[in-house]
C-alpha atoms as a PDB file:
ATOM      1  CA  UNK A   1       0.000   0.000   0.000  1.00  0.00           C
ATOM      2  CA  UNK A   2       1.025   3.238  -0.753  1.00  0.00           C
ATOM      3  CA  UNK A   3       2.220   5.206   1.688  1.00  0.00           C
ATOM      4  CA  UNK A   4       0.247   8.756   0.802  1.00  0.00           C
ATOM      5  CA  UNK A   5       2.229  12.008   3.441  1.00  0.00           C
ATOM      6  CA  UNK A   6      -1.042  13.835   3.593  1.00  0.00           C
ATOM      7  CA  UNK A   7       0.439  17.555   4.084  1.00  0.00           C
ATOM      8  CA  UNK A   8      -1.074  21.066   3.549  1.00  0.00           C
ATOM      9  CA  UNK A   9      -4.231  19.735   4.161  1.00  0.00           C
ATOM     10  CA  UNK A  10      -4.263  19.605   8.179  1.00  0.00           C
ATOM     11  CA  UNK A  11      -4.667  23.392   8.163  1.00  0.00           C
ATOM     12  CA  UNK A  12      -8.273  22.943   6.593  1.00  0.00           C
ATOM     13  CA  UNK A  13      -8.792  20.439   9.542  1.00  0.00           C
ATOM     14  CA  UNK A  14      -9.689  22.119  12.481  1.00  0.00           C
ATOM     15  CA  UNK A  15      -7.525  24.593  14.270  1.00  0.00           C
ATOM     16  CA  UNK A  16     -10.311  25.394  16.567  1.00  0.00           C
ATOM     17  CA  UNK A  17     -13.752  23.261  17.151  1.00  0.00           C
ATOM     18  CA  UNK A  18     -16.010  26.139  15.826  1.00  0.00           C
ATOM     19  CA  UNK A  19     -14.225  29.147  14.105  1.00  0.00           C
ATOM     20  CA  UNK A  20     -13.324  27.809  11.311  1.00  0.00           C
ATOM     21  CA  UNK A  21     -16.936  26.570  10.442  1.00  0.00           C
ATOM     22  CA  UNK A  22     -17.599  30.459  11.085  1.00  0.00           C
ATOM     23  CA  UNK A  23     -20.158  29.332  13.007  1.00  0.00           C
ATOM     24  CA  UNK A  24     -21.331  32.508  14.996  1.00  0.00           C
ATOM     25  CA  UNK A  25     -20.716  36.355  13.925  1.00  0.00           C
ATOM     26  CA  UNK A  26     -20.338  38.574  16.692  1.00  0.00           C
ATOM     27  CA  UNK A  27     -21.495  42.516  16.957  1.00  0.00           C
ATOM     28  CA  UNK A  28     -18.326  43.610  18.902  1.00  0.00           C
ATOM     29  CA  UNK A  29     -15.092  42.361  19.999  1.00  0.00           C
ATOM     30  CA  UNK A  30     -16.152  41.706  23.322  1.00  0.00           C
ATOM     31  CA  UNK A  31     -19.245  39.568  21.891  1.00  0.00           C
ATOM     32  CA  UNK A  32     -16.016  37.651  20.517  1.00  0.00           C
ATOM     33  CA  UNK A  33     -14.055  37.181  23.502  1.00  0.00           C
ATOM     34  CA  UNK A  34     -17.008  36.290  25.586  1.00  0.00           C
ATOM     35  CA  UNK A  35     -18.443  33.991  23.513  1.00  0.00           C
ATOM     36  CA  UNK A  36     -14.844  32.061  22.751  1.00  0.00           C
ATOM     37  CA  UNK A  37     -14.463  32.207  26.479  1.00  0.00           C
ATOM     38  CA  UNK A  38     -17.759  29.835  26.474  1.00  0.00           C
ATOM     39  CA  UNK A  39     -17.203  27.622  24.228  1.00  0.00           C
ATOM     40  CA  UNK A  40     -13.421  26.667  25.321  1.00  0.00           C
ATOM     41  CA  UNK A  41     -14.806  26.176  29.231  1.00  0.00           C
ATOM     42  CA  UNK A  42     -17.565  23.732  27.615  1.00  0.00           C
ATOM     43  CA  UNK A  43     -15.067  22.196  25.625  1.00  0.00           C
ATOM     44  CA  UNK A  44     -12.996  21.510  28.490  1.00  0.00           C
ATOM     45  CA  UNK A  45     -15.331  20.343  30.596  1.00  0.00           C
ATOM     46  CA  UNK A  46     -16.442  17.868  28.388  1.00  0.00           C
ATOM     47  CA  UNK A  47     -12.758  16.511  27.513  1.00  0.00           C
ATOM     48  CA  UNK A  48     -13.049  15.863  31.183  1.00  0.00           C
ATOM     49  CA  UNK A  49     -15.963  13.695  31.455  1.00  0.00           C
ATOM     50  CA  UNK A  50     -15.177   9.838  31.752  1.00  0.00           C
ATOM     51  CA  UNK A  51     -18.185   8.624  30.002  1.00  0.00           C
ATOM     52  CA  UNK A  52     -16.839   6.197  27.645  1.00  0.00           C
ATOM     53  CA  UNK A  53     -19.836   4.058  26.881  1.00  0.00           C
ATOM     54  CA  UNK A  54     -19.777   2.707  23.397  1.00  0.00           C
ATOM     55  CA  UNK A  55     -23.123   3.899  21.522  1.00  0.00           C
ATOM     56  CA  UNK A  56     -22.736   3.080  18.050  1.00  0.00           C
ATOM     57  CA  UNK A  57     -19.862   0.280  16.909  1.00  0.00           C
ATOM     58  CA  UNK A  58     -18.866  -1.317  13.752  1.00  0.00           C
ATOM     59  CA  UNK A  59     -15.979  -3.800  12.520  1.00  0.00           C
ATOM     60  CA  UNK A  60     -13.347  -0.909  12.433  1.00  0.00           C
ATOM     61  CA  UNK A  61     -15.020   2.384  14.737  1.00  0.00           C
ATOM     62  CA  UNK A  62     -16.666   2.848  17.809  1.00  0.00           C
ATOM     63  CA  UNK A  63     -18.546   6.061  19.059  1.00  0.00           C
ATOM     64  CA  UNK A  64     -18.456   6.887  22.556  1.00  0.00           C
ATOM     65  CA  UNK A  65     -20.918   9.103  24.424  1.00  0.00           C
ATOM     66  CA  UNK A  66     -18.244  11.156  25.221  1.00  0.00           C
ATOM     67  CA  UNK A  67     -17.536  12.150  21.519  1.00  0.00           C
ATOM     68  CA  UNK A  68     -21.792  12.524  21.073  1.00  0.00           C
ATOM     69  CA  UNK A  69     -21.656  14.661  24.067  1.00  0.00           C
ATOM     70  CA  UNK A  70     -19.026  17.129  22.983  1.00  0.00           C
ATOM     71  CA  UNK A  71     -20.191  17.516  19.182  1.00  0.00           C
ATOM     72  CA  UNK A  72     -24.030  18.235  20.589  1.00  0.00           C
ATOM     73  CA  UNK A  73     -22.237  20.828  23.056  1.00  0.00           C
ATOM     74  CA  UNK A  74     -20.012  22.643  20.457  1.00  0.00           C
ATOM     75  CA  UNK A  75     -22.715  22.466  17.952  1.00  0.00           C
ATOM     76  CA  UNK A  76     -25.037  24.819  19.971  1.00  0.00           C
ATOM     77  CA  UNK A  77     -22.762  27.766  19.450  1.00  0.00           C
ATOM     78  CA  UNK A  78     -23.284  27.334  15.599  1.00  0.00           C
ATOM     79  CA  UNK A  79     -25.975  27.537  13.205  1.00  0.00           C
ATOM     80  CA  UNK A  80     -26.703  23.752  12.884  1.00  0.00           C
ATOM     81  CA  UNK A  81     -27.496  22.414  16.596  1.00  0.00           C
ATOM     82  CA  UNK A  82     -26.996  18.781  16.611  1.00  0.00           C
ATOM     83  CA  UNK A  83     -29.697  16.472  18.121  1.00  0.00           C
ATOM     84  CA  UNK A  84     -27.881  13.407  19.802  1.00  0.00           C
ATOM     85  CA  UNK A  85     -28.763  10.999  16.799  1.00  0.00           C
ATOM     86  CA  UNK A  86     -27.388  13.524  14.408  1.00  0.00           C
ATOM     87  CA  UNK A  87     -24.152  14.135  16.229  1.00  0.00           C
ATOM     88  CA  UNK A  88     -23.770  10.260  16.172  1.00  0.00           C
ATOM     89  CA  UNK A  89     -24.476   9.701  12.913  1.00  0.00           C
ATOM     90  CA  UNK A  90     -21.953  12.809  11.826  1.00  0.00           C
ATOM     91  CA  UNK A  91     -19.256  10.649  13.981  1.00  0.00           C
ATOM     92  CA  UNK A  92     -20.225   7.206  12.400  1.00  0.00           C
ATOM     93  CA  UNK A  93     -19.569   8.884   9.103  1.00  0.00           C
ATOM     94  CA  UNK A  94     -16.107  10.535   9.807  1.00  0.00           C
ATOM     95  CA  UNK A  95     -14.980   7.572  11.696  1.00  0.00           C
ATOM     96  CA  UNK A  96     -15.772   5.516   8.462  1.00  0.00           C
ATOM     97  CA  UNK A  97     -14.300   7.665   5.636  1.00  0.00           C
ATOM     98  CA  UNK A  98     -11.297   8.169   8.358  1.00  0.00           C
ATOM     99  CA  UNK A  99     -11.678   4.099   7.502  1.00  0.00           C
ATOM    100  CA  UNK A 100     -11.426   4.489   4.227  1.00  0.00           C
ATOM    101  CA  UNK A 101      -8.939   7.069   3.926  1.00  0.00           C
ATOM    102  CA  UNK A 102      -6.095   5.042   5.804  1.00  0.00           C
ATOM    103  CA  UNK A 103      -7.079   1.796   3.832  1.00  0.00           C
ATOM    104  CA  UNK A 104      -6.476   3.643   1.031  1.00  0.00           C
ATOM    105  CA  UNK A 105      -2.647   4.640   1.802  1.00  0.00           C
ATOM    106  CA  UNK A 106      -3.619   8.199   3.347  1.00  0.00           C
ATOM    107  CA  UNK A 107      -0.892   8.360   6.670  1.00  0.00           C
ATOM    108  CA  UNK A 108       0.665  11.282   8.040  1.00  0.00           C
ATOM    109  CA  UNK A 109       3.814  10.498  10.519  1.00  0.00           C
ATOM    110  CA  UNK A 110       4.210  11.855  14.175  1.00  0.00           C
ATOM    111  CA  UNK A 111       6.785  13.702  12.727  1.00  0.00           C
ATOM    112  CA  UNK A 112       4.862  15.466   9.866  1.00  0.00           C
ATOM    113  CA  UNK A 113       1.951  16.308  12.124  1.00  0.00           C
ATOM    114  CA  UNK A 114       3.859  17.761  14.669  1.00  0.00           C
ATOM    115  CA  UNK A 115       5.195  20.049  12.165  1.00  0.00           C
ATOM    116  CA  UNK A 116       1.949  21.471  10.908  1.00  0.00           C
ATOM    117  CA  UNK A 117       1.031  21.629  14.813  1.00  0.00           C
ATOM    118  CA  UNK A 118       3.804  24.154  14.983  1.00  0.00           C
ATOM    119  CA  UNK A 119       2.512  25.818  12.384  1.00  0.00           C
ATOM    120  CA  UNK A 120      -0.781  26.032  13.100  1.00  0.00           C
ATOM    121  CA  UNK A 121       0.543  27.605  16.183  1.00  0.00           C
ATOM    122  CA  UNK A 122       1.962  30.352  14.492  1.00  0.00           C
ATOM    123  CA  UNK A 123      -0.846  31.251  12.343  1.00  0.00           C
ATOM    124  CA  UNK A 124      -3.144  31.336  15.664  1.00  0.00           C
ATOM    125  CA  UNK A 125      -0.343  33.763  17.485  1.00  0.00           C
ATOM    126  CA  UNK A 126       0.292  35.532  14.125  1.00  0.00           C
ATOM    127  CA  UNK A 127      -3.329  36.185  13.638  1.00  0.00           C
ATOM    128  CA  UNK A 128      -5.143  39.811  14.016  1.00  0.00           C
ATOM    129  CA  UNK A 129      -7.322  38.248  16.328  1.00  0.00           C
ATOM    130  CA  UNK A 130      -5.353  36.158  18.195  1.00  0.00           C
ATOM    131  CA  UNK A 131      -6.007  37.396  21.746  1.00  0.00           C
ATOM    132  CA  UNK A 132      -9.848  36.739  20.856  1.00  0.00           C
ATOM    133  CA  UNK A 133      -8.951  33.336  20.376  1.00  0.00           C
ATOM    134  CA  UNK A 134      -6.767  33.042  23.766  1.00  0.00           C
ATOM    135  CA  UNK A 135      -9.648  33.255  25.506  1.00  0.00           C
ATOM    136  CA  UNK A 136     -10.848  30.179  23.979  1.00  0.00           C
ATOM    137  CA  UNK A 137      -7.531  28.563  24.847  1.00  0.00           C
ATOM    138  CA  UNK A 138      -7.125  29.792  28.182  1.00  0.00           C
ATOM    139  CA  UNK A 139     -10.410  28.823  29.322  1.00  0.00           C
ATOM    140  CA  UNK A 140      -8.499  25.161  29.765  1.00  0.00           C
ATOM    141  CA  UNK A 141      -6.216  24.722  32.782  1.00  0.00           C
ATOM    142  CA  UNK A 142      -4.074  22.930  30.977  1.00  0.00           C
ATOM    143  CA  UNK A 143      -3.002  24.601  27.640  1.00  0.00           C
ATOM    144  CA  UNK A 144      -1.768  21.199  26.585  1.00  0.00           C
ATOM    145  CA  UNK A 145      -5.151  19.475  26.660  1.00  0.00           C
ATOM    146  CA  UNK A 146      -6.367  21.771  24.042  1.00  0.00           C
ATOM    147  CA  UNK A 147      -4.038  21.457  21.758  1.00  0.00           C
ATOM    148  CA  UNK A 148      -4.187  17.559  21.767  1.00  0.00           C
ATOM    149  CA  UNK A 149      -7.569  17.870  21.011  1.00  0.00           C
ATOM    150  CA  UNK A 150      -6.676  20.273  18.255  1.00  0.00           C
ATOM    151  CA  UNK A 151      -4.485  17.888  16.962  1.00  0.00           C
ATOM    152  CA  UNK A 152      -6.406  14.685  17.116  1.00  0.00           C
ATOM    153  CA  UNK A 153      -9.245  16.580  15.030  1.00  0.00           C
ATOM    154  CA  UNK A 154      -6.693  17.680  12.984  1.00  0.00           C
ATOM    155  CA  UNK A 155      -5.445  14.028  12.041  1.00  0.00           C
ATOM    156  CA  UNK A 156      -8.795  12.806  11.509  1.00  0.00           C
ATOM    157  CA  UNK A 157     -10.132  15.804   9.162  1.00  0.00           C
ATOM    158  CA  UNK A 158      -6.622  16.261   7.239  1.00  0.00           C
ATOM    159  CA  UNK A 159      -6.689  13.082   6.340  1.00  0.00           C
ATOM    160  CA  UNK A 160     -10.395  12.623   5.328  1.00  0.00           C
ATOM    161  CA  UNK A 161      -9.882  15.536   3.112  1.00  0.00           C
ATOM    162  CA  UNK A 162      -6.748  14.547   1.454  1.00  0.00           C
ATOM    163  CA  UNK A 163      -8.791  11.346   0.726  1.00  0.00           C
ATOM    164  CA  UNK A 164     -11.403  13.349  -0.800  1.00  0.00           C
ATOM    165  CA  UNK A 165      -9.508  15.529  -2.948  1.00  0.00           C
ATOM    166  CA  UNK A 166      -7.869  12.260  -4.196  1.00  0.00           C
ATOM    167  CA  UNK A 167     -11.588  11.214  -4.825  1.00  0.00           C
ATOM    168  CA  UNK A 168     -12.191  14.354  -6.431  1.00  0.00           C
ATOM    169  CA  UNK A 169      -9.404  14.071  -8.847  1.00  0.00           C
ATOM    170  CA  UNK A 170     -10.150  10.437  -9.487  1.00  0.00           C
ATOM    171  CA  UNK A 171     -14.155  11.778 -10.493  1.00  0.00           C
ATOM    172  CA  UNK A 172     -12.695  14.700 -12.762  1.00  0.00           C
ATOM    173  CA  UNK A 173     -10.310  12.166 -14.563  1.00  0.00           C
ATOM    174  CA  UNK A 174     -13.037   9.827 -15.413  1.00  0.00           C
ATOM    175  CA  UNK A 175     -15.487  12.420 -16.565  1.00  0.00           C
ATOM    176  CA  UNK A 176     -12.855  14.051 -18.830  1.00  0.00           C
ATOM    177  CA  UNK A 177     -13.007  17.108 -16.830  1.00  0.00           C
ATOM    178  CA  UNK A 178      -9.862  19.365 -16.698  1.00  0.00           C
ATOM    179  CA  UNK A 179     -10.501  21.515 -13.929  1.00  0.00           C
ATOM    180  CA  UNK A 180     -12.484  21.203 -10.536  1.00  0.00           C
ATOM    181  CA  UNK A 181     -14.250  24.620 -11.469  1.00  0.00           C
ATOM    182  CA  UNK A 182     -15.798  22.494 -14.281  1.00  0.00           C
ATOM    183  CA  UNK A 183     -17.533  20.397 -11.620  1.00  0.00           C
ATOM    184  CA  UNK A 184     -21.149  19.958 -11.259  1.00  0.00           C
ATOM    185  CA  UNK A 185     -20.897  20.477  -7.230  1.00  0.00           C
ATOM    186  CA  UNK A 186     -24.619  19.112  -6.939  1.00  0.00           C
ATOM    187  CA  UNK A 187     -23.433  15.604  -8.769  1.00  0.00           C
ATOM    188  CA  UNK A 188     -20.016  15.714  -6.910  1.00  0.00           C
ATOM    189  CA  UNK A 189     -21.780  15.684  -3.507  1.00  0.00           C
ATOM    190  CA  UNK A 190     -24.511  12.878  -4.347  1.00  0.00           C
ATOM    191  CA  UNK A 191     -21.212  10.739  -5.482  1.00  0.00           C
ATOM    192  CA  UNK A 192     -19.568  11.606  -2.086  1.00  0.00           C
ATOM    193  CA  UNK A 193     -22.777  10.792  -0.182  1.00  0.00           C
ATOM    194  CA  UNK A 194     -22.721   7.215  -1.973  1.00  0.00           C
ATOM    195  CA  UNK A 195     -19.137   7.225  -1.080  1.00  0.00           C
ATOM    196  CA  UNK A 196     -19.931   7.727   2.825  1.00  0.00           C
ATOM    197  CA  UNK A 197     -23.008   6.019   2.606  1.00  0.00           C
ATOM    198  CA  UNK A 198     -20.365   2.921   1.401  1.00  0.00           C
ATOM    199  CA  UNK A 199     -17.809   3.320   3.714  1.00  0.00           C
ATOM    200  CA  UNK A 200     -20.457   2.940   6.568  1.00  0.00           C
ATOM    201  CA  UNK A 201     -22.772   0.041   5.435  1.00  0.00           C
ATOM    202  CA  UNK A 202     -19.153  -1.934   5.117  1.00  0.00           C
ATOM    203  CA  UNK A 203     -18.907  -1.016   8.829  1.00  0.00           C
ATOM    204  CA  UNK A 204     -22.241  -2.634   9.453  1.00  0.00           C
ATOM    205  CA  UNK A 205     -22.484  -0.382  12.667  1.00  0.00           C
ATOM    206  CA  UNK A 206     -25.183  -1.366  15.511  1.00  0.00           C
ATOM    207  CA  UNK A 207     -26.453   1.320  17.569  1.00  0.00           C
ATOM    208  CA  UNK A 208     -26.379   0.886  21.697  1.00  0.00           C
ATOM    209  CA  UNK A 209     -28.004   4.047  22.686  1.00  0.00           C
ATOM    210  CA  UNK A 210     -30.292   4.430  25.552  1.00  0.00           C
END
């Protein structure tokens, strides 16, 4: 299998659980700060919590409540709020095309993520708002927690989206098309939702919720 350094990509991941997503717009600065200040204490807390019951499991994944819990949390300081069955199906998908992704020769090294860590760093403490996001960060009592969590999401969504861009390429080759502004992005995303939808049922994933 080849061995496929996924690298450029992390950066799209997920620096932080809900800016990226631009998932709220604040009025004022202070809006900002407040709300970031939220969202990293309820992101903390929740890293905390031991509840590590298995609700959903397949041959290769395994959701915990734990996960459920802090994607429903996070999700109410966006525009989608998850319900509990949604956040666990969102997780049953990533976990799968995560799946997929390494099967398919899509690894990143220790090494190679802990460089785009660093750099990710530098873009957060380089940014014009960085001290809006330091609230977010130093809402956690340990720095270091964050950032794990940082770069476990990072890992999972870097490489899920180097697999999809490989996809992409793959679907633009086959349908003669020279350039990814030439595709139908209706007919792309039904072909990715097969994908998914693929990459699950092989999981063959029973649900253990309450």
């Amino acid at each position: 299998m080849k061995n496929k350094i996924v690298y450029g990509l992390l950066a799209a991941g997920c620096i932080l659980p809900i800016t990226l997503a631009g998932a709220w717009k604040q009025a004022d600065k202070a809006g900002a700060e407040s709300t970031y200040k939220k969202v990293g204490t309820v992101l903390e807390n929740e890293l905390k919590e031991s509840d590590s019951r298995i609700v959903a499991e397949g041959k290769n994944i395994a959701v915990s409540q734990k996960e459920v819990n802090i994607r429903c949390e996070l999700s109410k300081y966006s525009k989608n709020v998850l319900s509990e069955e949604d956040a666990v199906q969102e997780l049953i998908e990533e976990k799968a095309l995560y799946e997929e992704a390494v099967k398919n020769g899509f690894q990143i090294s220790d090494a190679e993520l802990d460089k785009e860590m660093a750099e990710l760093k530098e873009v957060v403490e380089a940014s014009e708002n960085a001290d809006v996001v330091q609230e977010l960060i130093s809402a956690f009592e340990d720095e270091d927690a964050y950032w794990e969590y940082v770069r476990e999401r990072n890992l999972i969504k870097g490489t899920i989206l180097a697999y999809q861009q490989s996809l992409k390429e793959q679907y633009c080759e086959k349908d003669r098309v020279t350039q990814e502004t030439e595709v139908d992005e209706k007919e792309w995303e039904t072909y990715m939702e097969q994908v998914t939808k693929k990459a699950v049922d092989k999981q063959e994933v029973e649900l253990n919720m309450k």
